[in-house]
Protein backbone atom coordinates (compact mmCIF):
# COMPACT_ATOMS: atom_id res chain seq x y z
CA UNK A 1 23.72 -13.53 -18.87
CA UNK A 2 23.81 -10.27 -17.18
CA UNK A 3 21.03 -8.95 -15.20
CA UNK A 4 19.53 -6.03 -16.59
CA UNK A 5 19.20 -3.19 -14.07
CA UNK A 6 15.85 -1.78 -13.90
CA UNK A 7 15.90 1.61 -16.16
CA UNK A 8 14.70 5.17 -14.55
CA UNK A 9 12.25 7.59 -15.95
CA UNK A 10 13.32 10.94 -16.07
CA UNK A 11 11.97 13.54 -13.61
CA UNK A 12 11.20 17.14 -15.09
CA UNK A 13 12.93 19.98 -13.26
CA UNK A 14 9.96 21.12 -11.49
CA UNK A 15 8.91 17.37 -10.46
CA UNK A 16 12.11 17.13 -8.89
CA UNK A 17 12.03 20.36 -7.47
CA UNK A 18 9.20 19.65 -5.41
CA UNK A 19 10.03 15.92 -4.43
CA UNK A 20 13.72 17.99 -3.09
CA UNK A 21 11.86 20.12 -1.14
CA UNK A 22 9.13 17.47 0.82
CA UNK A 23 12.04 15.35 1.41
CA UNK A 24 14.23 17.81 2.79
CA UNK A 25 10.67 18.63 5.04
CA UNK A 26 10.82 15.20 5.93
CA UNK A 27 14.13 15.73 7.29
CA UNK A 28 13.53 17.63 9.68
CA UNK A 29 10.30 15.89 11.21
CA UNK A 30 11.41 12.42 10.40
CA UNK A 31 7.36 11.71 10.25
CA UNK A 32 6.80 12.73 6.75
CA UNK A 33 5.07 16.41 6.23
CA UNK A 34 1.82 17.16 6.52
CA UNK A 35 -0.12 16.97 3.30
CA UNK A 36 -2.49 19.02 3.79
CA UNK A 37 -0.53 22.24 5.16
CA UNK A 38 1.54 21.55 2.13
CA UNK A 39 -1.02 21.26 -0.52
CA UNK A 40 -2.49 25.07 1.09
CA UNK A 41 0.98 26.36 0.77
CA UNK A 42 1.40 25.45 -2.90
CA UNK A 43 -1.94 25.57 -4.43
CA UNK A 44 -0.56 26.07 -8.13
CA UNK A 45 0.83 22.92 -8.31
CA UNK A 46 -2.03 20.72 -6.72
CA UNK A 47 -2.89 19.12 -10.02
CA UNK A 48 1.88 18.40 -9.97
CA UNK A 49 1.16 16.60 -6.58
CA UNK A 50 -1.39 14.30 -7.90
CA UNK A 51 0.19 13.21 -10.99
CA UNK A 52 3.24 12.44 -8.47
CA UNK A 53 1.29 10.67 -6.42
CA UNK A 54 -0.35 8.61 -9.44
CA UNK A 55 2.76 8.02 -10.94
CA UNK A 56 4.41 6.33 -7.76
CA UNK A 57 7.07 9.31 -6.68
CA UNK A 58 4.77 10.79 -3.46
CA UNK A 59 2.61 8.86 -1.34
CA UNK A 60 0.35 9.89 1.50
CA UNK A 61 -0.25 8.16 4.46
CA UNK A 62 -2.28 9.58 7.39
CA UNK A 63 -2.35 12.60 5.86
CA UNK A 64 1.74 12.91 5.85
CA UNK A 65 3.17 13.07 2.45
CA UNK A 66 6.49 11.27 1.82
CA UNK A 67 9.07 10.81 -1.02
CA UNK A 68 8.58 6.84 -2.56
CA UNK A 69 11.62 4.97 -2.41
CA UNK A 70 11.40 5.12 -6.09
CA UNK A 71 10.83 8.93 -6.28
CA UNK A 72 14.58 9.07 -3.94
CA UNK A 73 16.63 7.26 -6.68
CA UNK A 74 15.37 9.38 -9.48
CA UNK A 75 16.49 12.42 -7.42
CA UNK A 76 20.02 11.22 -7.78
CA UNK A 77 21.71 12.96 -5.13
CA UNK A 78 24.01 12.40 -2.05
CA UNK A 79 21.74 12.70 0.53
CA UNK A 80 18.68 10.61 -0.95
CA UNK A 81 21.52 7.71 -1.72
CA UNK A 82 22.93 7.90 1.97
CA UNK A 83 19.03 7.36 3.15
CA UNK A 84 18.58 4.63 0.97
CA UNK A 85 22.23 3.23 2.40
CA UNK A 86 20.72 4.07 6.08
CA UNK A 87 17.60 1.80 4.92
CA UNK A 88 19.94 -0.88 4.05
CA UNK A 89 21.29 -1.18 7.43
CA UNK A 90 18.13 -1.02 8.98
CA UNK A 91 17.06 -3.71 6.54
CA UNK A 92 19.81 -6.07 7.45
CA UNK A 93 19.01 -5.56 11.37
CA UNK A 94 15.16 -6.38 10.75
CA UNK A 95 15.77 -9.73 9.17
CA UNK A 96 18.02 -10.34 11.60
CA UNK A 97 15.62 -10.02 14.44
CA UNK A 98 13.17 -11.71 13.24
CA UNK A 99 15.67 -14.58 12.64
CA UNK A 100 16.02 -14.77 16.04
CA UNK A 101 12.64 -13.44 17.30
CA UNK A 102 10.06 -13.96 15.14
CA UNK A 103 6.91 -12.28 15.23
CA UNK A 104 8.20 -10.22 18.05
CA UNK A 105 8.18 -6.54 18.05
CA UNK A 106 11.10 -4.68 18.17
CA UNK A 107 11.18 -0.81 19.77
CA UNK A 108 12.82 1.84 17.38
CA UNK A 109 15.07 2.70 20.12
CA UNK A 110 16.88 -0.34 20.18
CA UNK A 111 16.58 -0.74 16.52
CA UNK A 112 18.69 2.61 16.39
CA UNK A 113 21.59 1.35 18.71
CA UNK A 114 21.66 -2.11 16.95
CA UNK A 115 22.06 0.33 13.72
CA UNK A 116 24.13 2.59 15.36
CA UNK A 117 22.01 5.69 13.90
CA UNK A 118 20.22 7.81 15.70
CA UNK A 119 16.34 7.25 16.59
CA UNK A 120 15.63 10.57 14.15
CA UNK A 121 17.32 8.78 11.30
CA UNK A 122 16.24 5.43 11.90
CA UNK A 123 12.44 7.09 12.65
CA UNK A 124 12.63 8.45 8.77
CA UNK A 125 14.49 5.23 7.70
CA UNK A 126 11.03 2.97 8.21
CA UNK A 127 8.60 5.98 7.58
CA UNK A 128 9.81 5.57 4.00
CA UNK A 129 10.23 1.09 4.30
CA UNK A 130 6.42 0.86 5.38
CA UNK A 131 6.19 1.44 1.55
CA UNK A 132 6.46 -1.77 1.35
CA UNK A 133 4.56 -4.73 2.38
CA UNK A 134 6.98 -6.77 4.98
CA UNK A 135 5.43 -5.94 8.11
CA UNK A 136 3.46 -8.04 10.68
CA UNK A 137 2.71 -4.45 12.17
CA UNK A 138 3.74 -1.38 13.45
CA UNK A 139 2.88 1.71 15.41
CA UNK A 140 0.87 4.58 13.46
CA UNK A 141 3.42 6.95 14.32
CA UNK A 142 6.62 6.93 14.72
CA UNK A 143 7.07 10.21 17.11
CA UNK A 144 6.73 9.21 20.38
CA UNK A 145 10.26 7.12 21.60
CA UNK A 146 8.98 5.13 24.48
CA UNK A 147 5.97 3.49 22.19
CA UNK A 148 7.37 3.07 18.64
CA UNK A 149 8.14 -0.02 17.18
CA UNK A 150 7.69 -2.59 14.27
CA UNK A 151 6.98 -5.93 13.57
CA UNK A 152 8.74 -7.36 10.26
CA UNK A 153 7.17 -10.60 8.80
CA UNK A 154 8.49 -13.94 7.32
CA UNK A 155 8.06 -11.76 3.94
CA UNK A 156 11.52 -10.16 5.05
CA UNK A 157 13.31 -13.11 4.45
CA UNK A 158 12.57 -13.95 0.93
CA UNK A 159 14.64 -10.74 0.14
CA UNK A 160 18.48 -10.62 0.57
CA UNK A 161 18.50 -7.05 0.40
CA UNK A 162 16.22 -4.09 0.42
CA UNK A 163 17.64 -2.64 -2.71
CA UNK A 164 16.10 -6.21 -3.52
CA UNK A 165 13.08 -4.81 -2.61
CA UNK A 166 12.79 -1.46 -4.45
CA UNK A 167 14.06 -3.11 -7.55
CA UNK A 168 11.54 -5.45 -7.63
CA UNK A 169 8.45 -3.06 -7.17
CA UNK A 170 10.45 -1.03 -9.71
CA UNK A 171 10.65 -3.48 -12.78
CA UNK A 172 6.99 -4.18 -11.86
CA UNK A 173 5.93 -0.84 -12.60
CA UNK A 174 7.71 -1.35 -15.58
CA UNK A 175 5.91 -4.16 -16.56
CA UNK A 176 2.87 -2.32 -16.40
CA UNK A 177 3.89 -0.35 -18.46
CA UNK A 178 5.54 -2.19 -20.80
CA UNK A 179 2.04 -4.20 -20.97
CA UNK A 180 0.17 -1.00 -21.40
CA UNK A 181 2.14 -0.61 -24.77
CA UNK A 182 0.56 -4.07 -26.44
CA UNK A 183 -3.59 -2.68 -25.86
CA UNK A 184 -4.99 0.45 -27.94
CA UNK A 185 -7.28 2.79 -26.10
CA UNK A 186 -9.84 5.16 -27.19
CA UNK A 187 -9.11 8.41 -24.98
CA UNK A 188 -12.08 9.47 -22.72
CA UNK A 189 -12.75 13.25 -23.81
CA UNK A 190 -12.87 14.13 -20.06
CA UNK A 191 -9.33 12.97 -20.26
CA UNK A 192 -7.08 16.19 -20.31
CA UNK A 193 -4.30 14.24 -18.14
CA UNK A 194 -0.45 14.05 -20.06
CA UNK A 195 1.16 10.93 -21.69
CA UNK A 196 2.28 9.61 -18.54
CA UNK A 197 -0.91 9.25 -16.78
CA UNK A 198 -2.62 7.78 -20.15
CA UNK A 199 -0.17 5.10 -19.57
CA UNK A 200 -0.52 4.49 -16.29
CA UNK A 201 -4.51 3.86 -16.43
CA UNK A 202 -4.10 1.99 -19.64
CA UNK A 203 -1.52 -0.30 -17.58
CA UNK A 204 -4.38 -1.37 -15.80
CA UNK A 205 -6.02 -3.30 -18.52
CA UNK A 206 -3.29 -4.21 -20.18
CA UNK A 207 -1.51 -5.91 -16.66
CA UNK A 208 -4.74 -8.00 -15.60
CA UNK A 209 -5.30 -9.41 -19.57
CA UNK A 210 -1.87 -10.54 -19.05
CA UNK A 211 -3.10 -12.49 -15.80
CA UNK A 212 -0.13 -11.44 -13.85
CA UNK A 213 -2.10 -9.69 -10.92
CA UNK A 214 -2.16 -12.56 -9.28
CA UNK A 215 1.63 -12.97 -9.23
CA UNK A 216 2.41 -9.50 -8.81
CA UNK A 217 -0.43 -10.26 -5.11
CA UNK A 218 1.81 -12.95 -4.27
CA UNK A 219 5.42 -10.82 -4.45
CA UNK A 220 3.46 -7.93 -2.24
CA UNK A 221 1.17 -9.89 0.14
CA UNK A 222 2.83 -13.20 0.39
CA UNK A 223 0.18 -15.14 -0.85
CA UNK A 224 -1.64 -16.48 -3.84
CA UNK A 225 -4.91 -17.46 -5.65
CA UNK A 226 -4.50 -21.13 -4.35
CA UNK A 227 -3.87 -20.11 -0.91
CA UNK A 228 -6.39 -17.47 -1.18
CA UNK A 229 -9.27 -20.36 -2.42
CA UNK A 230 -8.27 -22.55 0.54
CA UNK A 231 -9.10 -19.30 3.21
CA UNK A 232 -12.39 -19.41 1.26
CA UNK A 233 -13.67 -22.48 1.07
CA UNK A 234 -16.89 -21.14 2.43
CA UNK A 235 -18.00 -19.62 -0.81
CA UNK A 236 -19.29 -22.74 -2.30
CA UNK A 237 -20.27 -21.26 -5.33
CA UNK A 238 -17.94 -21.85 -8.62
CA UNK A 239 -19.21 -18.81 -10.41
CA UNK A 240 -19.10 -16.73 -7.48
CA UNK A 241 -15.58 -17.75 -6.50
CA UNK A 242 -14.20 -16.43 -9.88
CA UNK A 243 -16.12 -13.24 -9.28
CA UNK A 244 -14.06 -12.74 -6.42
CA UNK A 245 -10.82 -13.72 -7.57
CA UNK A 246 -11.50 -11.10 -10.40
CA UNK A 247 -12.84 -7.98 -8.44
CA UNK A 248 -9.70 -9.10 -5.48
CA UNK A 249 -6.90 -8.59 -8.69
CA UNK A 250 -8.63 -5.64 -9.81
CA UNK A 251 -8.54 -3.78 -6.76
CA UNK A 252 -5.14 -4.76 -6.75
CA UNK A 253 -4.43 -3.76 -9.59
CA UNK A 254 -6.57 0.01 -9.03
CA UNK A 255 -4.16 0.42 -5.96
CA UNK A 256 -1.10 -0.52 -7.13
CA UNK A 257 -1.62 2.31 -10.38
CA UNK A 258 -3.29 5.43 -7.92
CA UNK A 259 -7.03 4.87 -8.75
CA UNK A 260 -7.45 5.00 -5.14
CA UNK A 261 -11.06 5.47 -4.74
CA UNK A 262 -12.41 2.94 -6.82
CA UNK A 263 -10.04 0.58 -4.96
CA UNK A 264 -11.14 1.18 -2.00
CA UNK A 265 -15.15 0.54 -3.22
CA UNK A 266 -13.90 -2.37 -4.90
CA UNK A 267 -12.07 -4.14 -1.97
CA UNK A 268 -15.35 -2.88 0.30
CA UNK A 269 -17.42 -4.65 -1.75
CA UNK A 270 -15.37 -8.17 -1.68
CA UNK A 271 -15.29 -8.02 1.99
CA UNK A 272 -19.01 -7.27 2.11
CA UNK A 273 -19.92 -10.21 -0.02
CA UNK A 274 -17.61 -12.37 1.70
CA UNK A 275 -18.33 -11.71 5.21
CA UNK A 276 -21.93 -12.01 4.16
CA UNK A 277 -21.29 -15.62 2.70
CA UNK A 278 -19.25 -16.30 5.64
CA UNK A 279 -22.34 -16.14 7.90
CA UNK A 280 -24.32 -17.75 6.16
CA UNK A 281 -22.15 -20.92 6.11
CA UNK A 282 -22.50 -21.07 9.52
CA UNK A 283 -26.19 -20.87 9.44
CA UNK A 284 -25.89 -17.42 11.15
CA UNK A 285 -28.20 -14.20 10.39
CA UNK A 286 -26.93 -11.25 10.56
CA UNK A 287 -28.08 -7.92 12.57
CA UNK A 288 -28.86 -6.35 9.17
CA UNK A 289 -28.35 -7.03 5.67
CA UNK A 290 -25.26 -4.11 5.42
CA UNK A 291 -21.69 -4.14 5.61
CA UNK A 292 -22.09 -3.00 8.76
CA UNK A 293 -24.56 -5.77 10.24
CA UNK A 294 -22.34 -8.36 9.03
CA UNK A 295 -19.02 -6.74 10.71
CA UNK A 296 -21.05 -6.12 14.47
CA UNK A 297 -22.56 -9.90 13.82
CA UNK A 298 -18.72 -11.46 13.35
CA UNK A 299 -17.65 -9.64 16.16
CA UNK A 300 -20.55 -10.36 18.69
CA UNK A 301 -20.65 -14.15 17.65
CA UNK A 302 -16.56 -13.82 17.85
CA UNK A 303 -15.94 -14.76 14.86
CA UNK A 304 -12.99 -12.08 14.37
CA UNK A 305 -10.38 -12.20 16.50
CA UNK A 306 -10.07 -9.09 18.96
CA UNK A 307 -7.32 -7.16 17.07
CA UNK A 308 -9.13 -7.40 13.50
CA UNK A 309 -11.97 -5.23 15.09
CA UNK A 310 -10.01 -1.79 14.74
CA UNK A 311 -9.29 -2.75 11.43
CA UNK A 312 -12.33 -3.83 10.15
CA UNK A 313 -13.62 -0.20 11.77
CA UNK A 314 -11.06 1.50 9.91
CA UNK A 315 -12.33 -0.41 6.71
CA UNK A 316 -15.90 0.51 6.90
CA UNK A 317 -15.36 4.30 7.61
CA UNK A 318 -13.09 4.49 4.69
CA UNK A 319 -15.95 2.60 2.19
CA UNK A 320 -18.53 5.19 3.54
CA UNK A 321 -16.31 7.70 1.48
CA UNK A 322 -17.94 6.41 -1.96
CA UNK A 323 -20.56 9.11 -1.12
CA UNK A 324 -18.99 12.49 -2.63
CA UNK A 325 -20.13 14.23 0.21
CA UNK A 326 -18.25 12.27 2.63
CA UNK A 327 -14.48 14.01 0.90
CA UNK A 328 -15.19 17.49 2.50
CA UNK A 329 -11.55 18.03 2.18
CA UNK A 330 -8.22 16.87 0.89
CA UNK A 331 -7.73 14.95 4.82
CA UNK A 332 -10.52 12.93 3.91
CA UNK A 333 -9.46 12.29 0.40
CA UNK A 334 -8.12 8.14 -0.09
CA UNK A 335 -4.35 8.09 -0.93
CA UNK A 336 -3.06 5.31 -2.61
CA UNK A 337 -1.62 4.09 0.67
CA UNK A 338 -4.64 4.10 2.14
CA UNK A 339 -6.08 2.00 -1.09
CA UNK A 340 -3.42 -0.73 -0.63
CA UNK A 341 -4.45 -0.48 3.01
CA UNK A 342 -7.40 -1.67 1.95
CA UNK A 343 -6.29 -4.15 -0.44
CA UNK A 344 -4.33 -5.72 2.27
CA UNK A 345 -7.41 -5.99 4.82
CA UNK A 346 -9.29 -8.39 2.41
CA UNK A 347 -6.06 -10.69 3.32
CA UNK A 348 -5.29 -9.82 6.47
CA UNK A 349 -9.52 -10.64 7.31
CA UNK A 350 -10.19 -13.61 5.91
CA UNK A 351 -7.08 -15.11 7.29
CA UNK A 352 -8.28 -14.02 11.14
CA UNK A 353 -11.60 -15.30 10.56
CA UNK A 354 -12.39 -18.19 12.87
């Protein structure tokens, strides 16, 4: 049987328009372009870049706004399609080195001689791959020459090509949707959002019923709810494990669909509650009964290794956002990257802990 290509929404002409224009910024940085600068310049069509960045087309990431790899195939035009060839290459080099050299880092320079491209195009190249999750790490930024560089991760090689890649995240958006389609939903009236973005949210209920998070976790983070359990063990309670596995899918799930906030809470919580049960398996008590105390109690008993520290700093400053006062402007507001950041710490975590 023939394998069904993943099918393409349509983009309307203004849609398109913009995602042209903040990819042809990109161009010429090669570091994304700066979200906020961009959102001051066009302030009629702030409500345009949100429903972009809900739908999947724009992301944000440290406050840089960039074209999804999705959002470049439904332009449909020469230069987006030579990028995406560009990212092939790159691809093909990546899995290569770590082949060779794994869990080594590899500097952008070289990465752009072994591609033959040059370190502008192979800069933008993996500003637009760190979409996606096959990366043991990577430098914030890509700008400065003589300290970029990446990290791919034994996730790379389940893939034998990063069209592979796209078309997978792709027909699991589609899925969502698709999913979305078998639940009825009474509207909230403070609703005033179009079709699209109905569907999206009610994806989100209609995707965890179907008790696929957990397999759409293992195709992004390389694990699953077995191997998950086992980094757990410490949470001895039955009821309380499931309770976990549920609120870990449903952040998931917030991420992957733009409810970025509420992710972020949601993952905060689950690493609360589970560094909290971790000390107290080990008979420890903690500075203070906060997210906080538990985090400065791992780290002073060395329980997390040295480089989880930044992260779990990162973390915590990010929950302290669920007070409104705390998003003074758009910089501070959580992007969906940022979101499935924080999805991704609850993994990355409890694996490090000792």
């Amino acid at each position: 049987m023939k394998k069904r290509s993943p099918r393409f929404p349509r983009l309307d002409i203004l849609s398109k328009k913009v995602l042209e224009d903040i990819r042809q910024r990109t161009e010429s940085t090669a570091v994304g372009v700066d979200a906020t600068y961009y959102r001051a310049q066009h302030g009629d069509q702030l409500d345009l870049l949100d429903r972009l960045d809900r739908l999947g087309f724009l992301r944000k990431d440290q406050d840089k706004y960039w074209v999804t790899l999705q959002g470049l195939i439904l332009l449909k035009d020469e230069k987006s399609k030579d990028l995406l060839e560009n990212c092939e290459r790159i691809f093909v080099r990546l899995k290569q080195h770590y082949e060779s050299s794994p869990k080594t880092k590899i500097m952008i320079v070289d990465l752009a001689g072994i591609a033959k491209m040059s370190y502008g195009q192979t800069a933008m190249c993996l500003g637009y791959m760190c979409e996606f999750h096959f990366w043991g790490g990577y430098t914030n930024s890509f700008e400065n020459p003589k300290e970029s560089y990446v990290i791919p991760a034994e996730t790379i090689l389940r893939y034998k090509s990063f069209k592979e890649i796209i078309d997978e995240s792709i027909l699991l958006k589609q899925k969502q949707h698709t999913l979305s389609l078998n639940y009825k939903f009474m509207p909230s009236p403070l609703h005033t959002g179009r079709q699209e973005d109905s569907l999206q949210a009610a994806s989100l209920v209609g995707f965890f019923n179907a008790k696929d998070a957990w397999t759409a976790i293992k195709s992004v983070y390389d694990t699953d709810k077995n191997a998950f359990g086992k980094r757990i063990r410490f949470v001895s309670d039955a009821f309380k494990r499931e309770i976990i596995f549920r609120d870990v899918a449903q952040a998931f799930l917030l991420a992957e669909t733009g409810f970025s906030k509420p992710a972020v809470i949601l993952a905060g919580s689950v690493l609360e509650e589970l560094l909290r049960l971790f000390l107290e398996s080990k008979g420890l008590r903690p500075l203070n009964d906060t997210f906080d105390g538990y985090i400065k109690t791992c780290i002073d008993k060395g329980l997390l290794k040295p480089p989880v520290h930044k992260l779990t700093d990162s973390f915590r400053q990010f929950r302290n956002l669920v007070h409104l006062r705390g998003e003074s402007s758009s910089r501070h507001t959580m992007s969906k990257a940022t979101a499935k950041g924080a999805v991704a710490s609850i993994f990355t975590i409890v694996n490090d802990l000792i």
